[in-house]
PDB file of N, CA and C in Angstrom:
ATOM      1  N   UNK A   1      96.687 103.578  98.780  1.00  0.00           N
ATOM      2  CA  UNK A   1      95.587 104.190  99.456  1.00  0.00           C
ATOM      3  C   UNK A   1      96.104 104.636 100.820  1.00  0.00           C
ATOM      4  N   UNK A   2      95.700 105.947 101.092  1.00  0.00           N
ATOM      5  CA  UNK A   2      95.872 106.096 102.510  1.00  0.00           C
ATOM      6  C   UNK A   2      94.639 106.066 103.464  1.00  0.00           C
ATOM      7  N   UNK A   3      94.769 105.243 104.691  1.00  0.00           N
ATOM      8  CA  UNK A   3      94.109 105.134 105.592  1.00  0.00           C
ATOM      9  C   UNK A   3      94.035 106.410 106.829  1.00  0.00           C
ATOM     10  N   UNK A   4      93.024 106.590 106.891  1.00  0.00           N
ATOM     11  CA  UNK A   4      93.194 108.055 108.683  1.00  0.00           C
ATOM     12  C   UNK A   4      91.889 107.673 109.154  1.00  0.00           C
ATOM     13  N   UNK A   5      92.187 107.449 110.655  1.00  0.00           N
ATOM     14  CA  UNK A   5      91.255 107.641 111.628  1.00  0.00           C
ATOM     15  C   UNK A   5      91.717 108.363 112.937  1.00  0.00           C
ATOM     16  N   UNK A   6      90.743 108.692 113.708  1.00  0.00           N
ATOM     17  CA  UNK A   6      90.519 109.565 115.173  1.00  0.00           C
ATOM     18  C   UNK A   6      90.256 109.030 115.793  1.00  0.00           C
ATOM     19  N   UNK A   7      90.222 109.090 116.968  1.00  0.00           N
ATOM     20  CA  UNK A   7      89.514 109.118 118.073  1.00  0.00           C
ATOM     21  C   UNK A   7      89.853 107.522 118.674  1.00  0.00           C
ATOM     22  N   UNK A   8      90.667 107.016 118.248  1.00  0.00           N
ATOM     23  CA  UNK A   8      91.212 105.307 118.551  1.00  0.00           C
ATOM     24  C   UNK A   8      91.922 105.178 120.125  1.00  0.00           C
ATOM     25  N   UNK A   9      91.657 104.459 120.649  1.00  0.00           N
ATOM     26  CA  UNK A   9      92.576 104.253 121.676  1.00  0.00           C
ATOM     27  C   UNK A   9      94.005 104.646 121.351  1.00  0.00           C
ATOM     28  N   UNK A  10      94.364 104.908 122.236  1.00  0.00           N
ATOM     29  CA  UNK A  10      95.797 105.273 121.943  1.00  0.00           C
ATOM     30  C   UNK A  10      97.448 104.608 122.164  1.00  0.00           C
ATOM     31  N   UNK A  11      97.705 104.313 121.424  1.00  0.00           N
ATOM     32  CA  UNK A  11      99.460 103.681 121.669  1.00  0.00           C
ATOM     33  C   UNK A  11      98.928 101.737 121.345  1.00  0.00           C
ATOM     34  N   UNK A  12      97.982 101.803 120.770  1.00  0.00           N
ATOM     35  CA  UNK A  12      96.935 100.765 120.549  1.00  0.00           C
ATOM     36  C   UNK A  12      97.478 100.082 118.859  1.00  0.00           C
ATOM     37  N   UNK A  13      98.001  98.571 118.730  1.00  0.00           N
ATOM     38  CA  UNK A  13      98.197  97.543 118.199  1.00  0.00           C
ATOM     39  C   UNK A  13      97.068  97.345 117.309  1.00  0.00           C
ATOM     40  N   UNK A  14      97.063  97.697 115.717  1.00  0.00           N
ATOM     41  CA  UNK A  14      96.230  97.654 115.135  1.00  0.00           C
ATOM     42  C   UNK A  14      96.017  96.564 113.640  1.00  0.00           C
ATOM     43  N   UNK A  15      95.116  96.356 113.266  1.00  0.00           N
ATOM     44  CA  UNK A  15      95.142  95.464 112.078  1.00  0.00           C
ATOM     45  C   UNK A  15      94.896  96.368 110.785  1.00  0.00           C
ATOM     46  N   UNK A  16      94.497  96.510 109.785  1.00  0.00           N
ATOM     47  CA  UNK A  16      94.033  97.209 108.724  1.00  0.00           C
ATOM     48  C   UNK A  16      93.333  95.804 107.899  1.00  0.00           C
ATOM     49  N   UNK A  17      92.186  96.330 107.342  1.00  0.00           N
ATOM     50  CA  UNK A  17      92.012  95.008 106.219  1.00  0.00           C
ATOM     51  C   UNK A  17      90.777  95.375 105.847  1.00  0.00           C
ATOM     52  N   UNK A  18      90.562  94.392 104.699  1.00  0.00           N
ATOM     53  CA  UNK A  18      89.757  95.123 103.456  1.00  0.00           C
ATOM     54  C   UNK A  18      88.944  94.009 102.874  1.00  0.00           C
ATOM     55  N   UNK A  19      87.622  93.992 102.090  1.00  0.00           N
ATOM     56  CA  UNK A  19      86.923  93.103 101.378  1.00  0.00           C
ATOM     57  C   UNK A  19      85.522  93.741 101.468  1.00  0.00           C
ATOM     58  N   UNK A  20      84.538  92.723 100.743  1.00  0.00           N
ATOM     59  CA  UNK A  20      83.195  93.175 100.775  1.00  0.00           C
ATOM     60  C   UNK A  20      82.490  93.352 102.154  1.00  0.00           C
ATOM     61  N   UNK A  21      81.453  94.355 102.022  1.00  0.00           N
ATOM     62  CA  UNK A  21      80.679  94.403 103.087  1.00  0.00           C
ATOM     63  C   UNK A  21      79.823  93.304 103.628  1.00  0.00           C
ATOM     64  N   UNK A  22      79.840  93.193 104.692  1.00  0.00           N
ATOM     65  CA  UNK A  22      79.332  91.743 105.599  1.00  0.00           C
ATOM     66  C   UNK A  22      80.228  90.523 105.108  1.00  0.00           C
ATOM     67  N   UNK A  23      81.492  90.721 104.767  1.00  0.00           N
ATOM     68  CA  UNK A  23      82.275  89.438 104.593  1.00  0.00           C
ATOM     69  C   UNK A  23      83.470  89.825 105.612  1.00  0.00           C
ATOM     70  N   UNK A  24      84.602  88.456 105.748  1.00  0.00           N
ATOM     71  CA  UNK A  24      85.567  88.534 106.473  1.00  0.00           C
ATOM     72  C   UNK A  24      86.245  88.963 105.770  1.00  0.00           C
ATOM     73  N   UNK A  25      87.347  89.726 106.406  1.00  0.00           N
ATOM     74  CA  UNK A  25      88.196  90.914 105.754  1.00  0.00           C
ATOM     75  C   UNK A  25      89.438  90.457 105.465  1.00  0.00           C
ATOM     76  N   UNK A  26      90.464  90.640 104.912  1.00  0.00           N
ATOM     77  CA  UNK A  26      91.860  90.112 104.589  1.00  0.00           C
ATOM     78  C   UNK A  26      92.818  90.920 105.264  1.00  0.00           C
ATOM     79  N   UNK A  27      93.722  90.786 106.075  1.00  0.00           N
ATOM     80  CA  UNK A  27      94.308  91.923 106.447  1.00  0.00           C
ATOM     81  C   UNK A  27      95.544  91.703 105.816  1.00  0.00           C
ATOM     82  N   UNK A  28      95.322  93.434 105.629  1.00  0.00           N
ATOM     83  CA  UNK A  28      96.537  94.069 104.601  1.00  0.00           C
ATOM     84  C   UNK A  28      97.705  94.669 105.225  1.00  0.00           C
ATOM     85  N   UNK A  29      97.848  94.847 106.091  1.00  0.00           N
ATOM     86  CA  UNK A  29      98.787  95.913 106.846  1.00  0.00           C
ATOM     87  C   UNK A  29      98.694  95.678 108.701  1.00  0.00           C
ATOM     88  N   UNK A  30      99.431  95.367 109.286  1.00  0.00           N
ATOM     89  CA  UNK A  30      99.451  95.870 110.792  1.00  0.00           C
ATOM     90  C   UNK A  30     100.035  97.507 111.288  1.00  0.00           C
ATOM     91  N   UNK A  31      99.597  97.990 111.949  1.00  0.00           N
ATOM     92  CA  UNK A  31     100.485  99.302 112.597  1.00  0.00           C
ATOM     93  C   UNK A  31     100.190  99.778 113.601  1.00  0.00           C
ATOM     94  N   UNK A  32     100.350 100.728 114.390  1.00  0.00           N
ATOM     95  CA  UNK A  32      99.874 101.565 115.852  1.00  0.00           C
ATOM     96  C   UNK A  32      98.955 102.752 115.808  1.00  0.00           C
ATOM     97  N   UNK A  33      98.077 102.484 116.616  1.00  0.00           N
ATOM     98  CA  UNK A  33      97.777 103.957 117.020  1.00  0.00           C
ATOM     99  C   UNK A  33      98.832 104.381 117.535  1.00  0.00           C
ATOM    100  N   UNK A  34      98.894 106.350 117.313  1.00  0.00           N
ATOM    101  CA  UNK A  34      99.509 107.289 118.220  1.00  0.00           C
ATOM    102  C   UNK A  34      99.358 107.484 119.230  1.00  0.00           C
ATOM    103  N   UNK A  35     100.097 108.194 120.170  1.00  0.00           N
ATOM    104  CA  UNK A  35      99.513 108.357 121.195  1.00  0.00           C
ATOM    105  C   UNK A  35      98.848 109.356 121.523  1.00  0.00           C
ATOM    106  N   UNK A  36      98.078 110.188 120.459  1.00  0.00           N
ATOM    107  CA  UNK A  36      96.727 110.565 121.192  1.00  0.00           C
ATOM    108  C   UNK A  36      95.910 110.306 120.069  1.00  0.00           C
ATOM    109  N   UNK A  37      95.571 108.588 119.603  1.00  0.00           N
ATOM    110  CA  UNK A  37      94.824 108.153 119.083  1.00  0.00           C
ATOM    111  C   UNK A  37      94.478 108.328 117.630  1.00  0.00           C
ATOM    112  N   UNK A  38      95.369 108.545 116.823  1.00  0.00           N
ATOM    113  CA  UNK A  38      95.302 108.859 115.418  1.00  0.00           C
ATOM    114  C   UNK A  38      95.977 107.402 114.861  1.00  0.00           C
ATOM    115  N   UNK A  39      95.557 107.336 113.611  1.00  0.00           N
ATOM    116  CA  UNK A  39      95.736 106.319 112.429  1.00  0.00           C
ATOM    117  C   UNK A  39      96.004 107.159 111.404  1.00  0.00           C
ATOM    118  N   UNK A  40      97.215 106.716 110.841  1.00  0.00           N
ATOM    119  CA  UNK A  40      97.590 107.349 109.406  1.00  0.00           C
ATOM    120  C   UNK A  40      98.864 105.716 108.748  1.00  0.00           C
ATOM    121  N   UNK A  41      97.898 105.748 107.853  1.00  0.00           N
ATOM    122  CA  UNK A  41      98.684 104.471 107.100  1.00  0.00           C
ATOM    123  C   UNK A  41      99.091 104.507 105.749  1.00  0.00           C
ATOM    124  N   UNK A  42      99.499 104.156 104.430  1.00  0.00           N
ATOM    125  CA  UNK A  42      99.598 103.895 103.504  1.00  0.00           C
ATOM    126  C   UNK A  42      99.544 102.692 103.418  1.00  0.00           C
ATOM    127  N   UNK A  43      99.087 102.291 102.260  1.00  0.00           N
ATOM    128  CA  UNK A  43      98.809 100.546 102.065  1.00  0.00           C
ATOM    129  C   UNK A  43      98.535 100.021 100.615  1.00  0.00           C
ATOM    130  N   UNK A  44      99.059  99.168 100.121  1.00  0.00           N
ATOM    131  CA  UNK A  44      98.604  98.559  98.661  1.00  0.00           C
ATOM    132  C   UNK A  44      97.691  97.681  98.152  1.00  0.00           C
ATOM    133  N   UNK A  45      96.539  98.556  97.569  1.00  0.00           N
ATOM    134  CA  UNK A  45      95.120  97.487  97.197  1.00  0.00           C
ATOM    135  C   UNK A  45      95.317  96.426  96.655  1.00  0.00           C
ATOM    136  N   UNK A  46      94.944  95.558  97.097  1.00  0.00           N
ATOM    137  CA  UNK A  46      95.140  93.873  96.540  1.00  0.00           C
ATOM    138  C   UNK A  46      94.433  94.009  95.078  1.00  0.00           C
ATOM    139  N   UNK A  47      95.423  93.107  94.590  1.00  0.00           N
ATOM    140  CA  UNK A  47      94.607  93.138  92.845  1.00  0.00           C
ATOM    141  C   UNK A  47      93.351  92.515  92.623  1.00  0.00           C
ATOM    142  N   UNK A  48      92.893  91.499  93.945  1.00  0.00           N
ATOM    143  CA  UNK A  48      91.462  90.849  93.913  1.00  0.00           C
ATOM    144  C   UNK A  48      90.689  91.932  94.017  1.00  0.00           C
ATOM    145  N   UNK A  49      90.896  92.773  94.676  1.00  0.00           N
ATOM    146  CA  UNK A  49      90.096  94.151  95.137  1.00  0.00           C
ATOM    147  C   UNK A  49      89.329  94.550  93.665  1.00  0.00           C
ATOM    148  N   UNK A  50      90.472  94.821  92.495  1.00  0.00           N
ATOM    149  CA  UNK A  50      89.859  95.597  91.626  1.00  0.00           C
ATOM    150  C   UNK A  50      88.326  94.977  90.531  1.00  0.00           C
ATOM    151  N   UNK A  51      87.473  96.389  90.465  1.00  0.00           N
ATOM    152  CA  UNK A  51      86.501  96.093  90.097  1.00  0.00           C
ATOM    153  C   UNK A  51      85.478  96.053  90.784  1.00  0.00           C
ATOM    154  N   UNK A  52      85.366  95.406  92.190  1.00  0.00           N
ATOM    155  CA  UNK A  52      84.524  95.005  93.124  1.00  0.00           C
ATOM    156  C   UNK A  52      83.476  96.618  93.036  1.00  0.00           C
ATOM    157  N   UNK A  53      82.285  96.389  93.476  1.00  0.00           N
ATOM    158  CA  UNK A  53      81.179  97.393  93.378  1.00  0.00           C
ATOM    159  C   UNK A  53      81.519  97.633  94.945  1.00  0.00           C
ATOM    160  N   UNK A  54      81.469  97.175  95.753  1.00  0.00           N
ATOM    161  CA  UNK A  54      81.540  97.351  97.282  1.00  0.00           C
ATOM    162  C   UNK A  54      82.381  97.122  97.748  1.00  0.00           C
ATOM    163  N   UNK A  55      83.974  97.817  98.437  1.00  0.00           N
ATOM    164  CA  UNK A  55      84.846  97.091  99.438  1.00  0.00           C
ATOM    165  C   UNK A  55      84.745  98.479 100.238  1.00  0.00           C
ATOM    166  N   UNK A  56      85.103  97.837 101.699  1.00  0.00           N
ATOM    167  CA  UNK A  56      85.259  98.263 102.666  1.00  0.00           C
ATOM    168  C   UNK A  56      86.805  98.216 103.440  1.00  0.00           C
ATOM    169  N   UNK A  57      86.941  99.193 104.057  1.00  0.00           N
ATOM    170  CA  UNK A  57      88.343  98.977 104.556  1.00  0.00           C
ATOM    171  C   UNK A  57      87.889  99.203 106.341  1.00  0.00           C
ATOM    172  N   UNK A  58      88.671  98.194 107.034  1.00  0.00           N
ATOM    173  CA  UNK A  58      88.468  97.573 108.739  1.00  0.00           C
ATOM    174  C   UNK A  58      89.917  98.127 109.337  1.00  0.00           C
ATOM    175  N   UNK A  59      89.532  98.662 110.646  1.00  0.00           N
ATOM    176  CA  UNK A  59      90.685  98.896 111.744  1.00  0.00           C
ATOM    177  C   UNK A  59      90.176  98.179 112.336  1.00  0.00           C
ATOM    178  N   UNK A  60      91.241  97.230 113.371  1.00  0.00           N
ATOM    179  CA  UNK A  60      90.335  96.387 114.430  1.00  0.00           C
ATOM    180  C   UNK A  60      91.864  96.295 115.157  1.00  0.00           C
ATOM    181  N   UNK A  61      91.523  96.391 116.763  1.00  0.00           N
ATOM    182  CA  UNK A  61      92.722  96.271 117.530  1.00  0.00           C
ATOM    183  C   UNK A  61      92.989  94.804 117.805  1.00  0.00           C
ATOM    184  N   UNK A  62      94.335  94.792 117.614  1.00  0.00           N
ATOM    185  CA  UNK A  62      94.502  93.193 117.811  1.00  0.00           C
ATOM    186  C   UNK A  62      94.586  92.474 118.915  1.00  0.00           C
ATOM    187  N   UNK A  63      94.277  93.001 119.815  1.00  0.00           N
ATOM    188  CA  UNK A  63      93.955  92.630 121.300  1.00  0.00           C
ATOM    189  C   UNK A  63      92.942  92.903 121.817  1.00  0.00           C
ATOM    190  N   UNK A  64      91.853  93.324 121.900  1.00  0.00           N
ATOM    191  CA  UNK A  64      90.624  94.381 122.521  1.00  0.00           C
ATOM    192  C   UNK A  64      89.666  93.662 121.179  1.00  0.00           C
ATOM    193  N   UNK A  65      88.542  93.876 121.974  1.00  0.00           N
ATOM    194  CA  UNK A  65      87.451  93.698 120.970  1.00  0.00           C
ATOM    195  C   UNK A  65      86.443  95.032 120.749  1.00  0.00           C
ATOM    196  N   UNK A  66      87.332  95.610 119.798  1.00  0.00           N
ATOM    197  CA  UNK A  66      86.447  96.584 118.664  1.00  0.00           C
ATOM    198  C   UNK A  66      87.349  96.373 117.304  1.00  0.00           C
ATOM    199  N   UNK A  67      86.191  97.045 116.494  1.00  0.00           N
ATOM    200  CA  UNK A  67      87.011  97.787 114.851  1.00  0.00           C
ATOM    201  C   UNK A  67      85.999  98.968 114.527  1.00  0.00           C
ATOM    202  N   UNK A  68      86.626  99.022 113.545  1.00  0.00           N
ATOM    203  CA  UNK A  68      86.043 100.461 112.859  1.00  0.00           C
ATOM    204  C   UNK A  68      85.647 100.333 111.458  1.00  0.00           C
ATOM    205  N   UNK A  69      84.635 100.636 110.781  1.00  0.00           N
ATOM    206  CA  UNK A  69      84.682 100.377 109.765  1.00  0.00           C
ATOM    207  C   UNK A  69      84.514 101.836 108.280  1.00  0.00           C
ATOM    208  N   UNK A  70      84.761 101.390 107.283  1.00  0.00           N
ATOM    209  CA  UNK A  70      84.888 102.603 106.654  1.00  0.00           C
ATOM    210  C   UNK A  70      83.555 102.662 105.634  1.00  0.00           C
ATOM    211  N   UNK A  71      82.699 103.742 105.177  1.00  0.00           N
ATOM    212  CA  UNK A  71      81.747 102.835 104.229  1.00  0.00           C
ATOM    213  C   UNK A  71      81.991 102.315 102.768  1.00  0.00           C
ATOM    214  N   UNK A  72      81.015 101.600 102.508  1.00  0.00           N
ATOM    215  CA  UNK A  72      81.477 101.054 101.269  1.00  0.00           C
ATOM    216  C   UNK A  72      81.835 101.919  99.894  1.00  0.00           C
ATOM    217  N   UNK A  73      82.598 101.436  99.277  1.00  0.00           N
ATOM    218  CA  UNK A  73      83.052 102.766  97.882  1.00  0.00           C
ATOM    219  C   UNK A  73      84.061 101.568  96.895  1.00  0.00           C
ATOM    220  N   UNK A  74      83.843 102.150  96.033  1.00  0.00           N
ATOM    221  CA  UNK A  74      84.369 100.687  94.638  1.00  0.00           C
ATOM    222  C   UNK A  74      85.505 101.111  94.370  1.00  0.00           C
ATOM    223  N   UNK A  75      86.487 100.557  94.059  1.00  0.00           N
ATOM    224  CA  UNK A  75      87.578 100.670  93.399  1.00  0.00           C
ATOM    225  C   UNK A  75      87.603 100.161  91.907  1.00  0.00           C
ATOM    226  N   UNK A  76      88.447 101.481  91.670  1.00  0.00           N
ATOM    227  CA  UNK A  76      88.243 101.625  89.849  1.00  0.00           C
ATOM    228  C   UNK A  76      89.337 100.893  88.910  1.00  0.00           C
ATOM    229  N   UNK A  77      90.631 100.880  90.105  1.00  0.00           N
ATOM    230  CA  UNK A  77      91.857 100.978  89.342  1.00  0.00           C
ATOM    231  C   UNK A  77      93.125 100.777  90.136  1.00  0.00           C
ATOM    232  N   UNK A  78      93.612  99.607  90.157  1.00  0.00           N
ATOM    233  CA  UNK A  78      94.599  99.670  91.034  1.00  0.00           C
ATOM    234  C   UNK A  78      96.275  99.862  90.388  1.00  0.00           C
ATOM    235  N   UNK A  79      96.452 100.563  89.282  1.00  0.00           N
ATOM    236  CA  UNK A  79      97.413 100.837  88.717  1.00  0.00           C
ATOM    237  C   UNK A  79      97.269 102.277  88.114  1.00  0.00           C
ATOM    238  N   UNK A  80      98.369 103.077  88.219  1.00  0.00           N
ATOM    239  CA  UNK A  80      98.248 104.684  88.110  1.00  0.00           C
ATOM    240  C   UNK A  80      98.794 104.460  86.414  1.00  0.00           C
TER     241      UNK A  80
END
């Protein structure tokens, strides 16, 4: 799956992570914002993932208190 977001602080220490909506998230991946605030990731859906009716995928800076969240959407298939 690829991850993209905007508008992020920039040069900014990030988490990635994933699970149901209103639950705690698992993190899948660490990486950076750019420096003028872009997110572009690739990342591999956990096999618990598959099936689920609702997962969500989380940016959250690992120092600062915000995240971002993505809305909910199911995964069908985690093997091509």
């Amino acid at each position: 799956m690829t991850v993209s977001a905007k508008d992020l602080p920039a040069d900014t220490a990030v988490v990635i992570g994933g699970g149901a909506p209103r639950t705690a998230y698992e993190v899948l991946q660490q990486a950076r914002t750019s420096a003028d605030g872009t997110l572009q990731a690739s990342l591999r859906i956990p096999d618990w993932s598959t099936g689920q009716e609702r997962f969500v995928v989380v940016v959250a800076a690992e120092e600062a208190e915000w995240k971002v969240r993505s809305a909910p959407f199911q995964i069908t298939g985690t093997k091509l």
